[in-house]
C-alpha atoms as a PDB file:
ATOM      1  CA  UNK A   1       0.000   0.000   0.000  1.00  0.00           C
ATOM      2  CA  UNK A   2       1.133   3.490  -1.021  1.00  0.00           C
ATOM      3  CA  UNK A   3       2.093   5.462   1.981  1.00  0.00           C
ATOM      4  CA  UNK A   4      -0.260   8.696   2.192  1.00  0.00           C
ATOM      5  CA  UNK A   5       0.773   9.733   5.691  1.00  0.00           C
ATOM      6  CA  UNK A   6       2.070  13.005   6.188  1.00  0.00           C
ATOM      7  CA  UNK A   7       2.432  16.035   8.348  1.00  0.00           C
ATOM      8  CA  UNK A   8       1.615  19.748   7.728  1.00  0.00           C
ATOM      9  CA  UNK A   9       2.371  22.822   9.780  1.00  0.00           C
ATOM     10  CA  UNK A  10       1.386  25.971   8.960  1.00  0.00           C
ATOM     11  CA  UNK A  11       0.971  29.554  10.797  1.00  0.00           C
ATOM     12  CA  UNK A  12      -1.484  32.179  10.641  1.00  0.00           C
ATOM     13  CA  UNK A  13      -0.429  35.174   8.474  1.00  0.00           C
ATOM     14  CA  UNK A  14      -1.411  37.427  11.793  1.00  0.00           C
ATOM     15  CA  UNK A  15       1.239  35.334  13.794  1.00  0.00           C
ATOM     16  CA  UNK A  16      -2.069  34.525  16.073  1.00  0.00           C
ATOM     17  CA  UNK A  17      -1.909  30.649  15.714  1.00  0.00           C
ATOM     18  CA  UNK A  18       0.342  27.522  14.541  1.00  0.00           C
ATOM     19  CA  UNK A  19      -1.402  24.505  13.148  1.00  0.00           C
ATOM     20  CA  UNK A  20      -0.387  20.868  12.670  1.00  0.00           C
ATOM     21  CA  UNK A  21      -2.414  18.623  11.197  1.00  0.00           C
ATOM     22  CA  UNK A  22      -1.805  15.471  10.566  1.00  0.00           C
ATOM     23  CA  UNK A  23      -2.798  12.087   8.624  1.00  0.00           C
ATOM     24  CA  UNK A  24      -1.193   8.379  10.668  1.00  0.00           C
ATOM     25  CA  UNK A  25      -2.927   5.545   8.993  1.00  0.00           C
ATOM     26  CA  UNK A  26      -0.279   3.431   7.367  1.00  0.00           C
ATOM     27  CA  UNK A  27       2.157   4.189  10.076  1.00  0.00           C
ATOM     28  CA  UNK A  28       0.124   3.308  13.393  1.00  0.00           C
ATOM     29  CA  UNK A  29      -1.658   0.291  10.851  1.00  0.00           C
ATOM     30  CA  UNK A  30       2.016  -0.815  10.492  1.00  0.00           C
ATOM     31  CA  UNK A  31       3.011  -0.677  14.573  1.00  0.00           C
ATOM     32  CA  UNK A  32      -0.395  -2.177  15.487  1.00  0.00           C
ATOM     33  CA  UNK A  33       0.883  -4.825  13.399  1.00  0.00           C
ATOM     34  CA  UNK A  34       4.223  -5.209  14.296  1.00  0.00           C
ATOM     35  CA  UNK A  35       3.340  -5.603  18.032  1.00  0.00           C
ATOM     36  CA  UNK A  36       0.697  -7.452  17.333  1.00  0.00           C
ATOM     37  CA  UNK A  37      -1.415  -4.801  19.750  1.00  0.00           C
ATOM     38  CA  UNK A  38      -4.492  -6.414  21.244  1.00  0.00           C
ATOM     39  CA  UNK A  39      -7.996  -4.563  20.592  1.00  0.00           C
ATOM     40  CA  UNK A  40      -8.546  -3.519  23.541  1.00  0.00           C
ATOM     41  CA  UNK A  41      -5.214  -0.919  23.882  1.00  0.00           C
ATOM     42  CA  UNK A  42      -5.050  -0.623  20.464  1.00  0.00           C
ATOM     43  CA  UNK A  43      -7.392   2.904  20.584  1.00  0.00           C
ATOM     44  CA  UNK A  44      -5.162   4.458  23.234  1.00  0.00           C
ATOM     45  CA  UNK A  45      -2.069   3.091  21.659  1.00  0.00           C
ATOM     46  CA  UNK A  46      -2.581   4.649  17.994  1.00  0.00           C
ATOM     47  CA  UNK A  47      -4.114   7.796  19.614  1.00  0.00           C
ATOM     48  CA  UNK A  48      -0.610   7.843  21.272  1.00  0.00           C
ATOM     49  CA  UNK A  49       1.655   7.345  18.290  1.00  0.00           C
ATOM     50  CA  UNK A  50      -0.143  10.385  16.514  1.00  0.00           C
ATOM     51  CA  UNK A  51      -0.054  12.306  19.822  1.00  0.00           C
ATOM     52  CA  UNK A  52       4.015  11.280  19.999  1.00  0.00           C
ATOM     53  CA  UNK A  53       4.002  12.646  16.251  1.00  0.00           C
ATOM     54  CA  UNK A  54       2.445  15.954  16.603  1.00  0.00           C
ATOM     55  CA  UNK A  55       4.759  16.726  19.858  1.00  0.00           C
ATOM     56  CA  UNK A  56       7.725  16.325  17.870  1.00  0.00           C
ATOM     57  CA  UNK A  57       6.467  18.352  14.502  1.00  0.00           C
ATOM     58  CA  UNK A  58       5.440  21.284  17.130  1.00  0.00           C
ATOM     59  CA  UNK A  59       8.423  21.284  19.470  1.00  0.00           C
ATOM     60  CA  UNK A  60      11.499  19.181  17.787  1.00  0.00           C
ATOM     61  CA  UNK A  61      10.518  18.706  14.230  1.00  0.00           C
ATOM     62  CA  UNK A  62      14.293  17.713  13.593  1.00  0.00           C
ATOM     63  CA  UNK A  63      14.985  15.371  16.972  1.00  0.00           C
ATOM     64  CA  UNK A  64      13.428  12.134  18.471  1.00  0.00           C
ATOM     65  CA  UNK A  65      10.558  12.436  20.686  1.00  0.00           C
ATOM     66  CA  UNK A  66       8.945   9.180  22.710  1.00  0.00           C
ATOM     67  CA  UNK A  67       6.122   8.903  24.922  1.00  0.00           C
ATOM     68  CA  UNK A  68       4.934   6.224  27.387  1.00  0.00           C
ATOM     69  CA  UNK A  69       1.611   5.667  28.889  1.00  0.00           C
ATOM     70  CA  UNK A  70       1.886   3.407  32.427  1.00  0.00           C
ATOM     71  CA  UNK A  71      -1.450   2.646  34.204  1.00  0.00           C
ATOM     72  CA  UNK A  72      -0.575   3.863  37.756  1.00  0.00           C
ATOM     73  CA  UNK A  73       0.243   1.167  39.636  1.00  0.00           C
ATOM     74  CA  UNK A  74       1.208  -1.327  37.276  1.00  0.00           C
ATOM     75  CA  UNK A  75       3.953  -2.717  35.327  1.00  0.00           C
ATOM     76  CA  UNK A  76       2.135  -2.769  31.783  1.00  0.00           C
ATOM     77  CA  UNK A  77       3.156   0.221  29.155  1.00  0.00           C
ATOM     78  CA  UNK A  78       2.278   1.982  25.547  1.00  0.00           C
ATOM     79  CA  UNK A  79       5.502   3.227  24.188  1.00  0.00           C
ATOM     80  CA  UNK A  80       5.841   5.561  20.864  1.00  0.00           C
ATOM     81  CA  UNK A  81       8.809   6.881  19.159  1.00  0.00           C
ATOM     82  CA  UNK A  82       9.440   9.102  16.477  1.00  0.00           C
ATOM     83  CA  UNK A  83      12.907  10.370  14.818  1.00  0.00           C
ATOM     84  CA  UNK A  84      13.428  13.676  13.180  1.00  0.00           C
ATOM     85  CA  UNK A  85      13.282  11.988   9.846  1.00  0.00           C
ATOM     86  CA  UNK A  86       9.388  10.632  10.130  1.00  0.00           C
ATOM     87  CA  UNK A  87      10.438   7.082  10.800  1.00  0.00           C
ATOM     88  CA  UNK A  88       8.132   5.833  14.173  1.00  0.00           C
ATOM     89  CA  UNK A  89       7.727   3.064  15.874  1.00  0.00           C
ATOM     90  CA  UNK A  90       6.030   1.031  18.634  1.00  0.00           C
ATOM     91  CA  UNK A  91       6.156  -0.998  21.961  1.00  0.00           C
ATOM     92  CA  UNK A  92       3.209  -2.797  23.860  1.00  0.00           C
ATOM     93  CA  UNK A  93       4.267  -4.564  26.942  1.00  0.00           C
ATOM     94  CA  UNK A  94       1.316  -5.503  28.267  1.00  0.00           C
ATOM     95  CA  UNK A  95       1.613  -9.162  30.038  1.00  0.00           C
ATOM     96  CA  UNK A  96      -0.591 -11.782  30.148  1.00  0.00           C
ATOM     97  CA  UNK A  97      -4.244 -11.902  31.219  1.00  0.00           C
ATOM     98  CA  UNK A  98      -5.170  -8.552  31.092  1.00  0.00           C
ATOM     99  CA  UNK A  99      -8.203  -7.238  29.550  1.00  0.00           C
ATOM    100  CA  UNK A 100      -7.824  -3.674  29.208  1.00  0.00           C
ATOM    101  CA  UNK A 101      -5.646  -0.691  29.592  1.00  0.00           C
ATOM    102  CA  UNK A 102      -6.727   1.580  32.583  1.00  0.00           C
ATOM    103  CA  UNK A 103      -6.267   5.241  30.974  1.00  0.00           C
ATOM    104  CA  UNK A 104      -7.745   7.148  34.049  1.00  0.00           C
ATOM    105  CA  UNK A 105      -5.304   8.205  36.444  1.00  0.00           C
ATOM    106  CA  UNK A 106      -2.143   6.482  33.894  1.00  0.00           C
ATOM    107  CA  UNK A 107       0.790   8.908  34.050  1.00  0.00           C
ATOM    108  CA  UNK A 108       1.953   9.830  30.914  1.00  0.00           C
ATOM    109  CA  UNK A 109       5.905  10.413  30.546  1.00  0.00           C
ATOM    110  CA  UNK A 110       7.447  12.715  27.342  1.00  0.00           C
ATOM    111  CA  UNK A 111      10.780  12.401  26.833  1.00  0.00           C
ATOM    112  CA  UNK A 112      12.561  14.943  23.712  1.00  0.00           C
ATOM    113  CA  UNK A 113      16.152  15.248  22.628  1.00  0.00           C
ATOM    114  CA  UNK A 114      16.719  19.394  22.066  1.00  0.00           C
ATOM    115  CA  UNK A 115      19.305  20.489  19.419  1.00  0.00           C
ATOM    116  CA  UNK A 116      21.912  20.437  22.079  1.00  0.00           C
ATOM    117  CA  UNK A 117      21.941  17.234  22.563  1.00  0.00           C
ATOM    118  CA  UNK A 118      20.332  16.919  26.250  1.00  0.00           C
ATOM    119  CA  UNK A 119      17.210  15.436  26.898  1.00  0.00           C
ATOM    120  CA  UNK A 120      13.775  16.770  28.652  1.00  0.00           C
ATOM    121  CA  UNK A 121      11.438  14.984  30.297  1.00  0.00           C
ATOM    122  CA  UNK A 122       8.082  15.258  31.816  1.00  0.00           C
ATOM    123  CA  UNK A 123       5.625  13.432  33.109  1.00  0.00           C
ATOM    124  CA  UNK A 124       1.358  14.135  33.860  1.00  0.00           C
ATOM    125  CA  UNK A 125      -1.509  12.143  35.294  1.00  0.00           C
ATOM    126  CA  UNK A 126      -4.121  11.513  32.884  1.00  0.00           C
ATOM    127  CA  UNK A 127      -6.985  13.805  34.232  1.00  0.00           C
ATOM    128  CA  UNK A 128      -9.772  12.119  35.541  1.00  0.00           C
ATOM    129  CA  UNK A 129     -12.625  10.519  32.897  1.00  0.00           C
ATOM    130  CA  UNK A 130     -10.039  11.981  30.001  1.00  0.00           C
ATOM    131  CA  UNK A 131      -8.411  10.969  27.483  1.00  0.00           C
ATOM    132  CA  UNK A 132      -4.781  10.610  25.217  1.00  0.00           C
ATOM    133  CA  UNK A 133      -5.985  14.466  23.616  1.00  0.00           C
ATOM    134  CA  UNK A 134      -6.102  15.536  27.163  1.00  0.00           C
ATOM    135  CA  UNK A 135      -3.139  14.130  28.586  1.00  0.00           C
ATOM    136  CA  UNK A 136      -1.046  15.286  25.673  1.00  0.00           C
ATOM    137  CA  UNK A 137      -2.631  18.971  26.533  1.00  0.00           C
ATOM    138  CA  UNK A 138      -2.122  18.700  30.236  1.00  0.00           C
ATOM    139  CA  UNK A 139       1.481  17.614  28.702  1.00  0.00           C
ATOM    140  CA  UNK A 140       2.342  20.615  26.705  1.00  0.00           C
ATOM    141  CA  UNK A 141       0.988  23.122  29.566  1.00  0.00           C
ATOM    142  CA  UNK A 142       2.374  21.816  32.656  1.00  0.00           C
ATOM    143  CA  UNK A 143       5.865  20.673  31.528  1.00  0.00           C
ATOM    144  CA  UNK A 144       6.529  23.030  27.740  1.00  0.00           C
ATOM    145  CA  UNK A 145       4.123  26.028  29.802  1.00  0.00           C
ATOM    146  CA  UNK A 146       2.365  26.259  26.430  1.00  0.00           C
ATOM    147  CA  UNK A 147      -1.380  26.617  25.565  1.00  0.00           C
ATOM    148  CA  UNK A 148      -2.189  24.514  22.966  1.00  0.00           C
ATOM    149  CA  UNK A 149      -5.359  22.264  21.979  1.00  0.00           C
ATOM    150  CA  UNK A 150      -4.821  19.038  21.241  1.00  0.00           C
ATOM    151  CA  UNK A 151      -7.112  16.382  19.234  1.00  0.00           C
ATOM    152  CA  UNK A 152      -5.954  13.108  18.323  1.00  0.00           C
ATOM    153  CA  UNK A 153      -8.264   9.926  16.958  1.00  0.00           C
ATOM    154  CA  UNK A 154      -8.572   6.678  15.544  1.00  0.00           C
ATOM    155  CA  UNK A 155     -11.481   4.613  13.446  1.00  0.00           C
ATOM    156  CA  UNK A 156     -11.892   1.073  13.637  1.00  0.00           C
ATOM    157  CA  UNK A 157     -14.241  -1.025  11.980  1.00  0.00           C
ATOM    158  CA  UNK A 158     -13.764  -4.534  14.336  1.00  0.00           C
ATOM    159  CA  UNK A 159     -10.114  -5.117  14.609  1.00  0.00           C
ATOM    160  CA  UNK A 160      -9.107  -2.964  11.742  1.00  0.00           C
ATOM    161  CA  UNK A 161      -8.128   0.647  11.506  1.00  0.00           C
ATOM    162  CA  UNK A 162      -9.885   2.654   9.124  1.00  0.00           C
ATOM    163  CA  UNK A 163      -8.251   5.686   9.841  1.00  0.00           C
ATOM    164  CA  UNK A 164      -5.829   7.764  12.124  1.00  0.00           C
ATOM    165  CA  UNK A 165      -4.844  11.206  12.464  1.00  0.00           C
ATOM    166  CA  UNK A 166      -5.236  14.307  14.716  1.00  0.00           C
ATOM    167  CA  UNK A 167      -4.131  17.979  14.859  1.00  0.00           C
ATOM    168  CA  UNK A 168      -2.662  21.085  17.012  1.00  0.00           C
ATOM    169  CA  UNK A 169      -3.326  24.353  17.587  1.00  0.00           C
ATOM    170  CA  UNK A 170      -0.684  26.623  19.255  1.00  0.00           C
ATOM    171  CA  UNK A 171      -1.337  30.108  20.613  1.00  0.00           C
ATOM    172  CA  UNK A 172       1.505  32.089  19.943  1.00  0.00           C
ATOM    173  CA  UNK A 173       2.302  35.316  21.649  1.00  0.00           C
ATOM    174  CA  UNK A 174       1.162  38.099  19.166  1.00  0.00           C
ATOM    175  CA  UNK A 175      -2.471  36.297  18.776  1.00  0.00           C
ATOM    176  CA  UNK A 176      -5.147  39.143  19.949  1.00  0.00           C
ATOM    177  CA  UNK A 177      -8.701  38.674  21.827  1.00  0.00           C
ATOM    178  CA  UNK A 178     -10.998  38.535  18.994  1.00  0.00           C
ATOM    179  CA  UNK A 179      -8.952  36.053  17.280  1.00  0.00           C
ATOM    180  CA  UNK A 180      -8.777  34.086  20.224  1.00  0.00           C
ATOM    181  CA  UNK A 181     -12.464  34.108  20.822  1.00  0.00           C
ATOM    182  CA  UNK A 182     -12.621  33.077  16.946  1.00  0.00           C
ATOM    183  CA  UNK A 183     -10.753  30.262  17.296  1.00  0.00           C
ATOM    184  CA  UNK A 184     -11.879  28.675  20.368  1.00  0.00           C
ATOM    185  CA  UNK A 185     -15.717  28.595  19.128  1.00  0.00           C
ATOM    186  CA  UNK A 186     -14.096  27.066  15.767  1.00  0.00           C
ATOM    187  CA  UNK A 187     -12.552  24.182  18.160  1.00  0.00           C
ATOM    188  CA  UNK A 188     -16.038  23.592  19.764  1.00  0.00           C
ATOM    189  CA  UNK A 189     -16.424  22.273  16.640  1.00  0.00           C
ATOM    190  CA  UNK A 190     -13.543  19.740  16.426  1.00  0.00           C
ATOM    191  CA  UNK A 191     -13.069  18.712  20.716  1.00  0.00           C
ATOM    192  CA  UNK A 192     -12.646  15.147  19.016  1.00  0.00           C
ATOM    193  CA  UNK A 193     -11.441  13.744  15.637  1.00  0.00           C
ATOM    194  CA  UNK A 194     -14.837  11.098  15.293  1.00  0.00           C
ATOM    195  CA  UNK A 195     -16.582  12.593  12.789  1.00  0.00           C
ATOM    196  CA  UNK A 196     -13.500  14.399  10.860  1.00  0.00           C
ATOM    197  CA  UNK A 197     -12.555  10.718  10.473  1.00  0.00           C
ATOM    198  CA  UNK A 198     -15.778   9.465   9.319  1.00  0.00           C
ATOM    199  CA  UNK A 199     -14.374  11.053   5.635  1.00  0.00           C
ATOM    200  CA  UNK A 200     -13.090   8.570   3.234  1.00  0.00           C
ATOM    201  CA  UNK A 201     -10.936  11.650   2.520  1.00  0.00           C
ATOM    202  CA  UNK A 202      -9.483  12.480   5.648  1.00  0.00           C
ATOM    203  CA  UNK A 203      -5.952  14.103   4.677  1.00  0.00           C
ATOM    204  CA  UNK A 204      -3.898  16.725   6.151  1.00  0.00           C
ATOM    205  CA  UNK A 205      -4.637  19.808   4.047  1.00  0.00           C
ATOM    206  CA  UNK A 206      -8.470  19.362   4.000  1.00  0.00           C
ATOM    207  CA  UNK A 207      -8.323  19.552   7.865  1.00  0.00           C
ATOM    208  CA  UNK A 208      -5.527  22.224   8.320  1.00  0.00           C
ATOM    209  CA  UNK A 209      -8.334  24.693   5.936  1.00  0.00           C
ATOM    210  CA  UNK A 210     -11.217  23.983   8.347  1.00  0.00           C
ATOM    211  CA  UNK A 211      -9.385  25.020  11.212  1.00  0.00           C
ATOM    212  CA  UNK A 212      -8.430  28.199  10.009  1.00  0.00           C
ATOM    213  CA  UNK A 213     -12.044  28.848   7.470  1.00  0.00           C
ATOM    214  CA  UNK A 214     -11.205  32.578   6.780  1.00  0.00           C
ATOM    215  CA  UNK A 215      -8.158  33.127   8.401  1.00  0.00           C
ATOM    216  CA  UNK A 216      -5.842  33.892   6.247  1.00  0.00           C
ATOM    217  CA  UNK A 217      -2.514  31.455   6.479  1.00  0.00           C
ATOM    218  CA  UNK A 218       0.907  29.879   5.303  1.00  0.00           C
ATOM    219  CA  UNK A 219       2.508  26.802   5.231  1.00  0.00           C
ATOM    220  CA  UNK A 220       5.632  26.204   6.631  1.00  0.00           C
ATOM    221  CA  UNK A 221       6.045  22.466   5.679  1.00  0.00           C
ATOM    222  CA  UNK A 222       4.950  19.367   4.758  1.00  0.00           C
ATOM    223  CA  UNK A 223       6.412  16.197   5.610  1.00  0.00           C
ATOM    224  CA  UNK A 224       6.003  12.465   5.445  1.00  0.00           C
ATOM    225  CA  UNK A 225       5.785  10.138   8.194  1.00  0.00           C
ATOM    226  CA  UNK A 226       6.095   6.464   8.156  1.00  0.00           C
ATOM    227  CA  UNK A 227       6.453   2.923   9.876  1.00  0.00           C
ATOM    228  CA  UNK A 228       9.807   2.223  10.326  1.00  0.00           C
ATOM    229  CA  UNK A 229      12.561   0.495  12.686  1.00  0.00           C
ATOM    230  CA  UNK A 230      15.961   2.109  12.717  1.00  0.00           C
ATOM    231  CA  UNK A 231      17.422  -0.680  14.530  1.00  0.00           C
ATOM    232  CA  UNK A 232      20.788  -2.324  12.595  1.00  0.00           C
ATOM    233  CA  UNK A 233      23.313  -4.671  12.941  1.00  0.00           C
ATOM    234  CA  UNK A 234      25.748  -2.098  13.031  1.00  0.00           C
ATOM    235  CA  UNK A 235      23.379  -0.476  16.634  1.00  0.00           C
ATOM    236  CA  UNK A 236      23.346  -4.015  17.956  1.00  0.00           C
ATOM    237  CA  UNK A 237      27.307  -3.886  17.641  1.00  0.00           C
ATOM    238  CA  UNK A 238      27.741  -0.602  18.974  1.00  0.00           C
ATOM    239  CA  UNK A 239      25.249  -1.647  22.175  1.00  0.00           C
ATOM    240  CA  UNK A 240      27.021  -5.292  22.851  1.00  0.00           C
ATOM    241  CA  UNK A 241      30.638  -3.053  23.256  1.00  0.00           C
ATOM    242  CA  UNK A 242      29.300  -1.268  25.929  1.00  0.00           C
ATOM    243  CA  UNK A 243      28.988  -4.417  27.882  1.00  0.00           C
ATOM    244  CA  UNK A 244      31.645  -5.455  30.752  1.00  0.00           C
ATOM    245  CA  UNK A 245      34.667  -7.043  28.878  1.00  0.00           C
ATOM    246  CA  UNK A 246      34.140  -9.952  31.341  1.00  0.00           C
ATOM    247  CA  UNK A 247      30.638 -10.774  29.787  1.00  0.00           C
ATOM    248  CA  UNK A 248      31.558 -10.535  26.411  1.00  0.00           C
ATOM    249  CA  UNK A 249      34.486 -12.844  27.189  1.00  0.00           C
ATOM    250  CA  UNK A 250      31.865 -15.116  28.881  1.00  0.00           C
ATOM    251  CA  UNK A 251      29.945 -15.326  25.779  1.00  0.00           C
ATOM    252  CA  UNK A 252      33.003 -15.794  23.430  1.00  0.00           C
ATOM    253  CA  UNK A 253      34.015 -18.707  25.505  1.00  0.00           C
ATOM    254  CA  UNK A 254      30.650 -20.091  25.581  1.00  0.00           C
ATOM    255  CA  UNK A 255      30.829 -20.452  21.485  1.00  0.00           C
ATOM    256  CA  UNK A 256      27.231 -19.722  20.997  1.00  0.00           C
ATOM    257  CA  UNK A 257      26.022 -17.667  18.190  1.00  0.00           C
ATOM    258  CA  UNK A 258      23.733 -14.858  19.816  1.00  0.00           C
ATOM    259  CA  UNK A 259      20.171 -14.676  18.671  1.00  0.00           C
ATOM    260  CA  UNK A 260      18.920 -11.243  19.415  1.00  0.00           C
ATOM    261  CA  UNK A 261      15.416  -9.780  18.442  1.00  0.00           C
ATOM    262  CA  UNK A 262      14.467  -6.459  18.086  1.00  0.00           C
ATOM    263  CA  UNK A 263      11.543  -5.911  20.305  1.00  0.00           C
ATOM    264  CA  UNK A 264      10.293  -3.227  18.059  1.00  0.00           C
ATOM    265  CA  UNK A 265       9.816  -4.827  14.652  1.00  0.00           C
ATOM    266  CA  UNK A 266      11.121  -8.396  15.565  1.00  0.00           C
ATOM    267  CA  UNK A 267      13.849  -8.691  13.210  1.00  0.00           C
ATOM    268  CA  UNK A 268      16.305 -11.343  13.944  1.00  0.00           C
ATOM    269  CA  UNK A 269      20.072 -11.051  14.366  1.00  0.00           C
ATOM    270  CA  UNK A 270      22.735 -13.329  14.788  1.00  0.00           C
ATOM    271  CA  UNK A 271      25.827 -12.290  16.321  1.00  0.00           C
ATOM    272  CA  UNK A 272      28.631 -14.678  15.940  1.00  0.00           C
ATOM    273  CA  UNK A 273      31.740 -15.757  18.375  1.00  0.00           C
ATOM    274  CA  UNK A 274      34.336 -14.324  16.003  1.00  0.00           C
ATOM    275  CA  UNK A 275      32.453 -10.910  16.200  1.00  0.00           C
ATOM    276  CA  UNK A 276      31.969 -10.685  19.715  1.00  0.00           C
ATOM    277  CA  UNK A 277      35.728 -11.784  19.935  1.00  0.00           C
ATOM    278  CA  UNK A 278      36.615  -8.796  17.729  1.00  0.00           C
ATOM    279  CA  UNK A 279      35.014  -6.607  20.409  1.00  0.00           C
ATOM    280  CA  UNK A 280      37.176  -7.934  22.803  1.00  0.00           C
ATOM    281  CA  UNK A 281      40.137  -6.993  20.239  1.00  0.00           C
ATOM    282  CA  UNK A 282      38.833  -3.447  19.768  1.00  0.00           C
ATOM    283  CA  UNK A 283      38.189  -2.567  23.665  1.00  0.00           C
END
């Protein structure tokens, strides 16, 4: 399947708002699938992986953003992760026998890499009866001290997803009163993604225009986003070095090859004795 997914961010020519809208089908279709996500987290998980998405676009378009949703309490987790190139991926750990994902009262933990290498965190309870929109809102106010609104959705029909997407509005300094009262009757409107996903035509650009009916606007970029794993032999390498040269001596000696999956998008490596003795060379 041709991958339609894509990003758009765009400002309002009164420097009042910043918009990002965005489409996630094939690339939370192709996580759900990788992890093999049960149905019943499968709604908060994809409404996370566009949430993860739209945080980096608005606030490190060009780093790697991840967030994790924990049910308080518990040992269970949603992870998503997205690089500065569009590639995103996926984690469920859920364990066995469980029947649900508790989103009330889950704590919901951002973590970014800024241009200078360091990394921020933060971390918010998801408000009472809410949902992933809210937490990602509660997010961006009480940790980035920004105002923004926040929608993020997904459509299933059974098991499968129909569609996925969401959008972001950010109030930006210079916006005035009666744009501000404009806007937030406009986002009455659009609290929720249900029925903008209803359209068989749900896309990025059709979305980003009814936000911003009338208000004059211009687009700062559009860019793809996609399922993919940047995992490699050559990471798996670099990771087994760090290891204490007695364990990696343990392991030559032992003269097994070492299976290792990625837990990500379960691709398989072997690692042989010979290259885990070369470590030993190199160190």
């Amino acid at each position: 399947m041709l991958n339609s997914d894509s990003v758009l961010r765009a400002i309002t020519d009164d420097g009042a708002f910043r918009v990002i809208a965005a489409r996630t089908t094939e690339t939370v279709q192709g996580i759900l699938d990788s992890q093999r996500a049960p149905r019943y987290a499968a709604q908060v998980f994809s409404d996370l992986i566009t949430g993860v998405i739209l945080i980096r676009e608005t606030m490190s378009p060009d780093q790697r953003v991840q967030g994790i949703l924990k049910p308080k309490g518990e040992r269970a987790s949603l992870l998503a992760d997205s690089n500065g190139g569009g590639d995103t991926r996926g984690l469920v750990s859920l364990g066995s026998g469980r029947t649900d994902f508790d989103l009330p009262g889950a704590i919901l933990q951002m973590m970014r890499t800024m241009i200078n290498g360091q990394l921020h965190q933060g971390m918010v309870e998801v408000p009472e009866g809410g949902d992933v929109s809210q937490a990602l809102m509660t997010y961006m106010q009480a940790s980035e001290q920004i105002n923004t609104m926040i929608a993020v959705g997904s459509l299933f029909d059974g098991d499968r997803l129909v569609r996925s997407g969401g959008y972001l509005v950010q109030l930006l300094p210079e916006v005035e009163r009666s744009s501000l009262a404009i806007m937030a009757q406009r986002l009455e409107d659009y609290r929720t993604m249900d029925q903008l996903l209803q359209s068989p035509d749900f896309a990025p650009r059709p979305l980003l225009e009814d936000l911003l009916y009338l208000m004059p606007f211009t687009q700062l970029g559009n860019s793809p986003v996609r399922y993919h794993c940047w995992c490699s032999r050559t990471r798996l390498i670099t990771a087994l070095s760090t290891l204490p040269r007695a364990e990696i001596d343990s392991m030559v000696h032992d003269g097994q090859v070492l299976q290792i999956s990625c837990d990500y998008c379960h691709h398989d490596y072997a690692v042989s004795p010979s290259e885990l003795q070369g470590l030993l060379g190199a160190s």
